[in-house]
N, C-alpha and C. Protein backbone atom coordinates (compact mmCIF):
# COMPACT_ATOMS: atom_id res chain seq x y z
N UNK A 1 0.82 -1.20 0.00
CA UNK A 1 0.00 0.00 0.00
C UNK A 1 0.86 1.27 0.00
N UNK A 2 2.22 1.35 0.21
CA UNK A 2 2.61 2.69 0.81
C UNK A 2 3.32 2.69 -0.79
N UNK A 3 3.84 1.76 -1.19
CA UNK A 3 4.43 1.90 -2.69
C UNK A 3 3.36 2.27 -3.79
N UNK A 4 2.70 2.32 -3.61
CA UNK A 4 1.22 2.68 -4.09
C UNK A 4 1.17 4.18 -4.06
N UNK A 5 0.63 4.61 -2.68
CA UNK A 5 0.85 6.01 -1.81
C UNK A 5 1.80 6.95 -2.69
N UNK A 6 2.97 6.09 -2.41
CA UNK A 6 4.57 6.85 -3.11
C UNK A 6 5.02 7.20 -4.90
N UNK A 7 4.27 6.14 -5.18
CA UNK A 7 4.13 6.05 -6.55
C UNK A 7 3.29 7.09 -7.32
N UNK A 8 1.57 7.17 -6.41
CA UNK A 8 1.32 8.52 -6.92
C UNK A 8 1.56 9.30 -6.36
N UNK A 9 2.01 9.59 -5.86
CA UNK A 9 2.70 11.39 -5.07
C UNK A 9 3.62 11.53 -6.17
N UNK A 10 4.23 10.47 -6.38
CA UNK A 10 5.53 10.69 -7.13
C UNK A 10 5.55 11.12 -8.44
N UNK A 11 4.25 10.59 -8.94
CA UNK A 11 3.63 10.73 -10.59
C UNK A 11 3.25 12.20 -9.91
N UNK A 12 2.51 12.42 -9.63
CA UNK A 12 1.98 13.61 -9.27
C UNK A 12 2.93 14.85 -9.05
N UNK A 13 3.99 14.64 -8.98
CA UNK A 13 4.90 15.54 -8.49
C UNK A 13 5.56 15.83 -9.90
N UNK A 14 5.91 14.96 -10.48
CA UNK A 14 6.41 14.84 -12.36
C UNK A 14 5.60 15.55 -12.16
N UNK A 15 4.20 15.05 -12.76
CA UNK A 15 3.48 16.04 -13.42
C UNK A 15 3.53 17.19 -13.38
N UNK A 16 3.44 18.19 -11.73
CA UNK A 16 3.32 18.98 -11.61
C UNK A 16 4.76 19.92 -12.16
N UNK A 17 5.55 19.70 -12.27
CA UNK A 17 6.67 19.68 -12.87
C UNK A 17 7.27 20.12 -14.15
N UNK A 18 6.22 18.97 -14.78
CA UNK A 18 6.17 19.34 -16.29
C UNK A 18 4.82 20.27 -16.91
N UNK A 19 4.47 20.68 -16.25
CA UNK A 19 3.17 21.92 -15.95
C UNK A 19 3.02 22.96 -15.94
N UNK A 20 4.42 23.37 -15.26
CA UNK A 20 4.87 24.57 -14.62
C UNK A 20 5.42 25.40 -16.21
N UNK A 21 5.30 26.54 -16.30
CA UNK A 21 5.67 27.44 -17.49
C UNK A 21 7.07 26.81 -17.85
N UNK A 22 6.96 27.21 -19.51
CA UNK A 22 8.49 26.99 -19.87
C UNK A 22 9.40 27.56 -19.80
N UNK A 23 10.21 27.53 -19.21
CA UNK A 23 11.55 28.55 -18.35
C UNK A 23 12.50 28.55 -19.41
N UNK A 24 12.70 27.80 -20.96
CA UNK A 24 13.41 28.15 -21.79
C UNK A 24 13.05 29.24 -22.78
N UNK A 25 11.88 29.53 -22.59
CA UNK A 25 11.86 31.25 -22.68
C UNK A 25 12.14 32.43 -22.25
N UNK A 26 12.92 33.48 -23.10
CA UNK A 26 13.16 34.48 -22.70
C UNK A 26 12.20 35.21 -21.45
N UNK A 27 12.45 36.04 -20.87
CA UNK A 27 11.90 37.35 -19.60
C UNK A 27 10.99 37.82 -20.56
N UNK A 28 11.73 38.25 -21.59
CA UNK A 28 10.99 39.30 -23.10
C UNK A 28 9.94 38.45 -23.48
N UNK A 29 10.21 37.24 -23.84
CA UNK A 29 8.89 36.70 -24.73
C UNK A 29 7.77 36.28 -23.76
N UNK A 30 8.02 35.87 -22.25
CA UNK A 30 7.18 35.50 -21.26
C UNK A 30 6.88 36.22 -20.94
N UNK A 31 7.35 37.67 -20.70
CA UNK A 31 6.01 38.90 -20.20
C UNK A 31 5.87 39.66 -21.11
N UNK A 32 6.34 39.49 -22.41
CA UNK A 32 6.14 40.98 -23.68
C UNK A 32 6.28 42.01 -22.96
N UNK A 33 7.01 42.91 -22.19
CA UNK A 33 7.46 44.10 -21.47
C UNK A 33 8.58 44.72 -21.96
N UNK A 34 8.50 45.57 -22.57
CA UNK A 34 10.00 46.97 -22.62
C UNK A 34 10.87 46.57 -21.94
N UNK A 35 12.53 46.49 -21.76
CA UNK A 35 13.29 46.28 -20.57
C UNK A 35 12.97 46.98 -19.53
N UNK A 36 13.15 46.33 -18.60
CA UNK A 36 12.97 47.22 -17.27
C UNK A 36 14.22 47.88 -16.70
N UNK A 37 14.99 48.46 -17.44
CA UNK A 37 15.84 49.74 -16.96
C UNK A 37 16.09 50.51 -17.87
N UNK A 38 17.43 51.09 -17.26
CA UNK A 38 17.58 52.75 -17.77
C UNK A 38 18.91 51.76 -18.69
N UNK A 39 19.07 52.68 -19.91
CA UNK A 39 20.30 52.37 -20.73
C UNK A 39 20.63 54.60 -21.06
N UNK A 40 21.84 54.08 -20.32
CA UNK A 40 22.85 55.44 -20.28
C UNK A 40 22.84 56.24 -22.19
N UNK A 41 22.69 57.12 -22.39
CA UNK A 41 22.88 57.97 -23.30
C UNK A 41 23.88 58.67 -24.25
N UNK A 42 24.45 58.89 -24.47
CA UNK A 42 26.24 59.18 -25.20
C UNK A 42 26.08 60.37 -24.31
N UNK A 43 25.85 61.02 -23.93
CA UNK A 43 25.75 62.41 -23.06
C UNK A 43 27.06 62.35 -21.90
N UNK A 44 26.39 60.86 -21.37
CA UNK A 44 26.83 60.15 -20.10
C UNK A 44 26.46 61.02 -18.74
N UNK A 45 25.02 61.41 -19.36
CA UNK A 45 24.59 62.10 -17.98
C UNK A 45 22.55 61.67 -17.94
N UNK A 46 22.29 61.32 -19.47
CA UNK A 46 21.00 61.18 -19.26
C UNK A 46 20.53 59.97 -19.67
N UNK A 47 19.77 59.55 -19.34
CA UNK A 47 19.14 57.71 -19.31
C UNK A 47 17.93 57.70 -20.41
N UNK A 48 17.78 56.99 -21.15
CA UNK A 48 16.71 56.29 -21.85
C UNK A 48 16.03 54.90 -21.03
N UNK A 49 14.56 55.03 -21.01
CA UNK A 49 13.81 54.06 -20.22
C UNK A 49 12.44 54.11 -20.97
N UNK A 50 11.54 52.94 -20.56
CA UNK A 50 10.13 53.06 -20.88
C UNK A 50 9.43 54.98 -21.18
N UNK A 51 9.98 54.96 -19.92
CA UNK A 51 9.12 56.44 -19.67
C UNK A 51 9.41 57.46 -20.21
N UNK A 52 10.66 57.58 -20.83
CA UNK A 52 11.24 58.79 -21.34
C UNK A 52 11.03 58.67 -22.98
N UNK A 53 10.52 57.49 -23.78
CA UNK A 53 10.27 57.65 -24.75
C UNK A 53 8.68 57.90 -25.76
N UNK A 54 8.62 57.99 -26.09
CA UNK A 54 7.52 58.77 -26.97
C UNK A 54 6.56 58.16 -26.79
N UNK A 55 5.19 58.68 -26.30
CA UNK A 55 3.85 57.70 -26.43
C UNK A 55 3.05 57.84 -27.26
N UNK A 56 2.48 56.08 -27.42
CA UNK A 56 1.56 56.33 -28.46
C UNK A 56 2.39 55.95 -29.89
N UNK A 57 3.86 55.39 -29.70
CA UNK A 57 4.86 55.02 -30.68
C UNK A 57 4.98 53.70 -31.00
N UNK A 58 5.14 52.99 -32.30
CA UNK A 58 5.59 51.86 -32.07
C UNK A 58 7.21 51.93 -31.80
N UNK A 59 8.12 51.03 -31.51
CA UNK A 59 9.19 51.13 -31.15
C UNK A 59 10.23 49.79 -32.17
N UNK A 60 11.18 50.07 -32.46
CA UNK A 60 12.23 49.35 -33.34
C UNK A 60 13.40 49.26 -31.92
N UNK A 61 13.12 47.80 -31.74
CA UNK A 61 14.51 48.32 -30.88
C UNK A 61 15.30 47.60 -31.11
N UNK A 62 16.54 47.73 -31.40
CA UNK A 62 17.74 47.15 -32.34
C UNK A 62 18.98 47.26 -30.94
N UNK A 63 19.31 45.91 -30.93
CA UNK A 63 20.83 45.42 -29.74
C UNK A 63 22.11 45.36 -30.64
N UNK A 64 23.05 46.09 -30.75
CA UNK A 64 23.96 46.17 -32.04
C UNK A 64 25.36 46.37 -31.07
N UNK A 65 26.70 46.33 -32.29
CA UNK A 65 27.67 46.84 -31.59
C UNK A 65 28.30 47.52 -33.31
N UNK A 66 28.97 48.46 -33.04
CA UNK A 66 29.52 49.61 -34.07
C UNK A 66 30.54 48.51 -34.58
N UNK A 67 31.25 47.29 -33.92
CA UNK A 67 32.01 46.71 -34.91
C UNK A 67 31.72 45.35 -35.41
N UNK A 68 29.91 45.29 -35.64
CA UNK A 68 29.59 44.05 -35.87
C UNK A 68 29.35 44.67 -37.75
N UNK A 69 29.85 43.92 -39.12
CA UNK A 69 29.38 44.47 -39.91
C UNK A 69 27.96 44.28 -39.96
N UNK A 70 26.87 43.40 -40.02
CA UNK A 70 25.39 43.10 -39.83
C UNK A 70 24.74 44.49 -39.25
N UNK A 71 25.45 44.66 -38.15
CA UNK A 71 24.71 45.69 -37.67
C UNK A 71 24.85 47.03 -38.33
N UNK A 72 25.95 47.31 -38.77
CA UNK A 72 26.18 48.29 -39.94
C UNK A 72 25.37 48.46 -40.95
N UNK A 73 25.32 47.02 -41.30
CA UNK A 73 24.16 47.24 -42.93
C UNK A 73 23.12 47.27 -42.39
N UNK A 74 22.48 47.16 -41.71
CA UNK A 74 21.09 46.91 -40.87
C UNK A 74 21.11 48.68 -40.90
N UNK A 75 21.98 48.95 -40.13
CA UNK A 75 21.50 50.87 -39.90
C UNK A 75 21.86 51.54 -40.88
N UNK A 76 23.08 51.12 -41.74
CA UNK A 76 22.71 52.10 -43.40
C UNK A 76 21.41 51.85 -44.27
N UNK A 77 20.51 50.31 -44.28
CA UNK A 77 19.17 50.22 -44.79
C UNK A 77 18.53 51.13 -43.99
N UNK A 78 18.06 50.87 -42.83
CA UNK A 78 17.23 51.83 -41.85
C UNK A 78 17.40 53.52 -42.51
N UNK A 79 18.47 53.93 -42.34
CA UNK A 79 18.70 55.34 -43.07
C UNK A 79 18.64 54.96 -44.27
N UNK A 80 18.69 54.88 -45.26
CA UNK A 80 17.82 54.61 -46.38
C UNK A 80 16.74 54.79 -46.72
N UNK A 81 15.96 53.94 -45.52
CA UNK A 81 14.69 54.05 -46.06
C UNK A 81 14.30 54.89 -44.83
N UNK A 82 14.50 56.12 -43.95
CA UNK A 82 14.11 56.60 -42.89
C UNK A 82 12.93 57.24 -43.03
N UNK A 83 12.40 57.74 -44.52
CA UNK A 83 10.75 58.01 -44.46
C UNK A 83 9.96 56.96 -43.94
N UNK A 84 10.31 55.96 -44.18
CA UNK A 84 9.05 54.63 -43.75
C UNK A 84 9.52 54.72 -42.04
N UNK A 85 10.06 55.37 -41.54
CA UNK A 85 10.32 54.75 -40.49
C UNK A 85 9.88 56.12 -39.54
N UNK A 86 9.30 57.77 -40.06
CA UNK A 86 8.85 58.30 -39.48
C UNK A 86 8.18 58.10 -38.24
N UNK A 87 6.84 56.94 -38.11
CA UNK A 87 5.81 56.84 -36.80
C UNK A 87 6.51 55.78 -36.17
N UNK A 88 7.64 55.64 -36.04
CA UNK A 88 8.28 54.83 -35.55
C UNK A 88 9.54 54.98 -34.80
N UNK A 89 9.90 54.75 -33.35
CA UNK A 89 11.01 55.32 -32.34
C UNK A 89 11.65 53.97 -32.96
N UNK A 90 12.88 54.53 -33.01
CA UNK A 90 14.25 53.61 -33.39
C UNK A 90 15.22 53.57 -31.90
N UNK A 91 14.96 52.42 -31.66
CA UNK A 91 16.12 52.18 -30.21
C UNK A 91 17.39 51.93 -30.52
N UNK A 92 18.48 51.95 -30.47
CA UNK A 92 19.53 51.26 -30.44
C UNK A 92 20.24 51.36 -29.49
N UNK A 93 20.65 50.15 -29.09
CA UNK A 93 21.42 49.80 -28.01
C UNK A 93 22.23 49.04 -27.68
N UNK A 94 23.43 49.66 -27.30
CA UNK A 94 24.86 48.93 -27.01
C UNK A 94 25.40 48.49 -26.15
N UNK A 95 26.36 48.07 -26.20
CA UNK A 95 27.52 47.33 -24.49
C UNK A 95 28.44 47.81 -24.57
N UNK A 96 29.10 48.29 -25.89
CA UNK A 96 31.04 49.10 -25.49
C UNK A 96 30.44 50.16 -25.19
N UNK A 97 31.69 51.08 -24.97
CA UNK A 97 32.03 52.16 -24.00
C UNK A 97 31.22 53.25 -24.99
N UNK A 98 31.03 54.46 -24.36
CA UNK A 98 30.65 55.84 -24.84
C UNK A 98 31.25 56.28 -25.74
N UNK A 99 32.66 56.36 -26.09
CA UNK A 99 33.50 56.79 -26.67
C UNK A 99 33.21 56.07 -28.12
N UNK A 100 33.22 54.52 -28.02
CA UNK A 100 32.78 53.75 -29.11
C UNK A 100 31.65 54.51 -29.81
N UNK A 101 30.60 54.09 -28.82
CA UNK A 101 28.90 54.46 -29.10
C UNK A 101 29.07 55.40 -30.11
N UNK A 102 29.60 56.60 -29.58
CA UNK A 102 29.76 58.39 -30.11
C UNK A 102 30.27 58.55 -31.50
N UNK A 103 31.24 57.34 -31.35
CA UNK A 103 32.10 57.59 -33.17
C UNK A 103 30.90 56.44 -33.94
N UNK A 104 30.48 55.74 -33.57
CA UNK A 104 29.12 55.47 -34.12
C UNK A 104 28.13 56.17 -34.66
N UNK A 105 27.93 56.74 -33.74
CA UNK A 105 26.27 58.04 -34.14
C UNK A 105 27.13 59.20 -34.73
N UNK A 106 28.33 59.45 -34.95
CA UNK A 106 28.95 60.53 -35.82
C UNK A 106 28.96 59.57 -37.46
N UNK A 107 29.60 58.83 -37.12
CA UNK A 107 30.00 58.33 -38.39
C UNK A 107 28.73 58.00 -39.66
N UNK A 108 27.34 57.57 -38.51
CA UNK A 108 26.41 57.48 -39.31
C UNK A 108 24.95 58.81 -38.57
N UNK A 109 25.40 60.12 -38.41
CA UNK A 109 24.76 61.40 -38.30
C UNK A 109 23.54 60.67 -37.42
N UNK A 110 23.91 60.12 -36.34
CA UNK A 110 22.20 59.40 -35.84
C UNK A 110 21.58 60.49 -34.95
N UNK A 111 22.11 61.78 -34.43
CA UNK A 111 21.81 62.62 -33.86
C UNK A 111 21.08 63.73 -34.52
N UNK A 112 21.01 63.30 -35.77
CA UNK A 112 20.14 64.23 -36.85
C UNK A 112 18.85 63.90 -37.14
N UNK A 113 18.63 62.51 -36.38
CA UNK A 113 17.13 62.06 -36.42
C UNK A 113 16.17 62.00 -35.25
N UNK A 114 14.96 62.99 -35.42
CA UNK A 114 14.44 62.90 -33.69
C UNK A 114 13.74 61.64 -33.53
N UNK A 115 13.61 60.64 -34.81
CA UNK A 115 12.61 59.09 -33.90
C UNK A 115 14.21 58.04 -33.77
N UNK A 116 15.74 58.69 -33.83
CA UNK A 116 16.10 57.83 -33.54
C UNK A 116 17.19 57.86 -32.18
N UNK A 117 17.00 56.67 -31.51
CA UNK A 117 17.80 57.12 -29.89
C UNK A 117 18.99 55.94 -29.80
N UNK A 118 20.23 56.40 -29.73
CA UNK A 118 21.33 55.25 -28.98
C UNK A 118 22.06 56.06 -27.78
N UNK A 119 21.75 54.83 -27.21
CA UNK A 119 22.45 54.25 -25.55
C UNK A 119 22.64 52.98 -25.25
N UNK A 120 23.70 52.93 -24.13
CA UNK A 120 24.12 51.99 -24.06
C UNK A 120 23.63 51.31 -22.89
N UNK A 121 23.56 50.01 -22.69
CA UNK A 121 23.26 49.02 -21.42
C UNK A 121 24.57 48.45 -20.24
N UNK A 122 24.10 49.55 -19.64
CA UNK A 122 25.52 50.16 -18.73
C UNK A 122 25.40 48.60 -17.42
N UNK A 123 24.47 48.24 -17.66
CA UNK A 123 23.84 46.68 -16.59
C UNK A 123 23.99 45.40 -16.97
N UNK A 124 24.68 45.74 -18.65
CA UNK A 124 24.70 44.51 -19.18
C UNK A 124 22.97 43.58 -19.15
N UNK A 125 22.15 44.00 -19.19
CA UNK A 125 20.88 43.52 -18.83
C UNK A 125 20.27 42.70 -20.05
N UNK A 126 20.33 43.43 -21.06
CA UNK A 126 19.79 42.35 -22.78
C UNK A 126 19.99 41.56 -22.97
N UNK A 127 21.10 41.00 -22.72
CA UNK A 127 21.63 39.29 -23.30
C UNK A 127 20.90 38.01 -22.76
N UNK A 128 20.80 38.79 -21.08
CA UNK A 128 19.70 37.85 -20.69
C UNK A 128 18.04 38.04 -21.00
N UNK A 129 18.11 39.29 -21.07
CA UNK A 129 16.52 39.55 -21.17
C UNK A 129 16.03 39.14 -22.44
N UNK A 130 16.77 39.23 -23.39
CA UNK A 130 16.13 38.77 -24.75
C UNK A 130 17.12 37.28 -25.42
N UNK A 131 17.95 36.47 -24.26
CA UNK A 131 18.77 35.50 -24.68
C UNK A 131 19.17 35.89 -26.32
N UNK A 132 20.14 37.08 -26.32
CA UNK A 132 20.62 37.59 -27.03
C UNK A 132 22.12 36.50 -27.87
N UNK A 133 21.62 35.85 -28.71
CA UNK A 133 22.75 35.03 -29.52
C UNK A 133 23.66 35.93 -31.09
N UNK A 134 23.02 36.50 -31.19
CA UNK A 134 23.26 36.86 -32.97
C UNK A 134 22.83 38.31 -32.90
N UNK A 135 23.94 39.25 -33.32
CA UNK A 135 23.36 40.55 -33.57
C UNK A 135 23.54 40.90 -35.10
N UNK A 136 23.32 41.64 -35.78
CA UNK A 136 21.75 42.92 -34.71
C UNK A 136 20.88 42.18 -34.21
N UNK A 137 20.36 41.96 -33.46
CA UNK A 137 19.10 42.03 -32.66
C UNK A 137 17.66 42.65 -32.64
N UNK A 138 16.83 42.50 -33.14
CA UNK A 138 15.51 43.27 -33.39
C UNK A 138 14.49 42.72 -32.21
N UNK A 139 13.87 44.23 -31.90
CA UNK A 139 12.66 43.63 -31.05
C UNK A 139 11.78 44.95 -31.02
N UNK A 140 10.11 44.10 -31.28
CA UNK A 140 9.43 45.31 -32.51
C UNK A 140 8.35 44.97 -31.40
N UNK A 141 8.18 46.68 -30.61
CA UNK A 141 6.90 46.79 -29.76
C UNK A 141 5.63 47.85 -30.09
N UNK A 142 4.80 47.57 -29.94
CA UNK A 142 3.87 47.94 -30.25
C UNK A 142 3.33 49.65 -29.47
N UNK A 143 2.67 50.56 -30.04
CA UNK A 143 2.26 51.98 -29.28
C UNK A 143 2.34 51.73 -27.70
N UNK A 144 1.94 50.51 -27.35
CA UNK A 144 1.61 50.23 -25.68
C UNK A 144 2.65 49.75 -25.13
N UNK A 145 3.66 49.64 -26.28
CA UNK A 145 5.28 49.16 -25.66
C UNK A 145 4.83 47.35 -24.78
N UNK A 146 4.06 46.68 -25.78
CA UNK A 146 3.95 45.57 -25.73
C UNK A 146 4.97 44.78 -26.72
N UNK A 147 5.45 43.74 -26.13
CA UNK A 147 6.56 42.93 -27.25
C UNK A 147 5.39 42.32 -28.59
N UNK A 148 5.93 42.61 -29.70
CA UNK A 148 5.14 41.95 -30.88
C UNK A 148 5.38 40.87 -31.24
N UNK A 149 6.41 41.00 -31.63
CA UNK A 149 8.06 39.90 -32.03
C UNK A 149 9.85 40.37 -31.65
N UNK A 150 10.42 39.16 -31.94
CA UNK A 150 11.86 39.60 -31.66
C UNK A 150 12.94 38.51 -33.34
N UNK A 151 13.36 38.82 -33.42
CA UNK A 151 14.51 38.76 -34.55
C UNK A 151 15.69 38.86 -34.54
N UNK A 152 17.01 37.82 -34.15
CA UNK A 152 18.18 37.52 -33.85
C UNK A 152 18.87 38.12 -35.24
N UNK A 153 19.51 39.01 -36.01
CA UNK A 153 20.01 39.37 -37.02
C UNK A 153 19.51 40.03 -38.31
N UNK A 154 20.06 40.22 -39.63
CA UNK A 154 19.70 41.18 -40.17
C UNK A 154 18.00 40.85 -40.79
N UNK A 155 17.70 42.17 -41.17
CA UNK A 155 16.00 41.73 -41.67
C UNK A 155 15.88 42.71 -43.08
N UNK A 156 15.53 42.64 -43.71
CA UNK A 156 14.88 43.18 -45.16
C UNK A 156 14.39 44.45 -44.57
N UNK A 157 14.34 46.09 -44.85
CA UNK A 157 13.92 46.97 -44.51
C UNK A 157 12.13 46.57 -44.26
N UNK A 158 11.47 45.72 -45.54
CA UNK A 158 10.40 45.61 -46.01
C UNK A 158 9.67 44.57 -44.72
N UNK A 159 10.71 43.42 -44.28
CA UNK A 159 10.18 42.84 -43.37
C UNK A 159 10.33 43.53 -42.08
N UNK A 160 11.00 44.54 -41.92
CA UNK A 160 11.16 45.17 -40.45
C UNK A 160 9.35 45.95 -40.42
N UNK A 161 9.16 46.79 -41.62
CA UNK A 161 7.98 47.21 -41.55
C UNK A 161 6.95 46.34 -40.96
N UNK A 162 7.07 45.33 -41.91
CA UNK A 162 5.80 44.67 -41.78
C UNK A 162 5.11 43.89 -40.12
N UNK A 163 6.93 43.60 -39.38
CA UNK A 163 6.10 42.85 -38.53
C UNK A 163 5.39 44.18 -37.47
N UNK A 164 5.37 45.10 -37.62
CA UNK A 164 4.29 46.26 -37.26
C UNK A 164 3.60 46.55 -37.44
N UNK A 165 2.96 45.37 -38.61
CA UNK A 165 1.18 45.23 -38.77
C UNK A 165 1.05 44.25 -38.34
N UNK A 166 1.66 43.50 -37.34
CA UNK A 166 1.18 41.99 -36.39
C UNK A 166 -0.03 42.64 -35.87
């Protein structure tokens, strides 16, 4: 009788086990939420966060580094086609230093565009939040700064649009 007893507790306990949410999902894809911090600014005095960006926007938010080429061609298409990208906040966001960041946004005038913002992730926080493997990195939120989708590397200007009619 008690091997009985033990046997289902024991099934019962599997089960409950294999029940429980899937933990090989990202933070990002299990709560669809904006990161939850501040990523530092080239200023190196002012922060980009949920709150400080535009409402009522959809959002492009792109995880890059200035010496990945992918991410290069990714932001010379983007400027390219920057009319389509008017109703739309452009994130970008990095991990090297300020100094890097800066000869970045010079080299490609990113301070000449008001829907587009780079700073850096001074917390190291993205890699886990979006199990960041392959950059560029895309992650496309919606006016309510709900996650839509996310995209490990480069994308077609045409498909970046589109997944913003999800």
């Amino acid at each position: 009788m008690k091997r009985i007893i033990v046997s289902i507790v024991s099934l019962i306990l599997v089960a409950s086990v294999f029940a429980q949410n899937d933990s090989t999902l990202s933070p990002s894809t299990r709560f669809k939420v904006f990161p939850p911090t501040n990523f530092l600014m080239s200023d190196s005095v002012t922060y980009l966060s949920k709150a400080t960006l535009p409402k009522n926007k959809q959002v492009l938010f792109m995880v890059f580094n200035p010496e990945c080429d992918h991410c290069q061609h990714e932001t010379e298409n983007i400027l390219k086609n920057i009319e389509a990208f008017k109703k739309i906040q452009i994130v970008m966001i990095t991990m090297v230093s300020i100094s890097e960041m800066k000869s970045f946004i010079e080299k490609y005038k990113l301070n000449q565009f008001n829907n587009i913002s780079v700073a850096k992730d001074i917390n190291y926080f993205l890699p886990t939040f979006f199990q960041i493997r392959n950059l560029p990195f895309l992650a496309f939120y919606d006016k309510k700064l709900k996650l839509i989708s996310e995209f490990s590397g480069s994308l077609p200007i045409e498909k970046i649009l589109k997944e913003f009619d999800k």
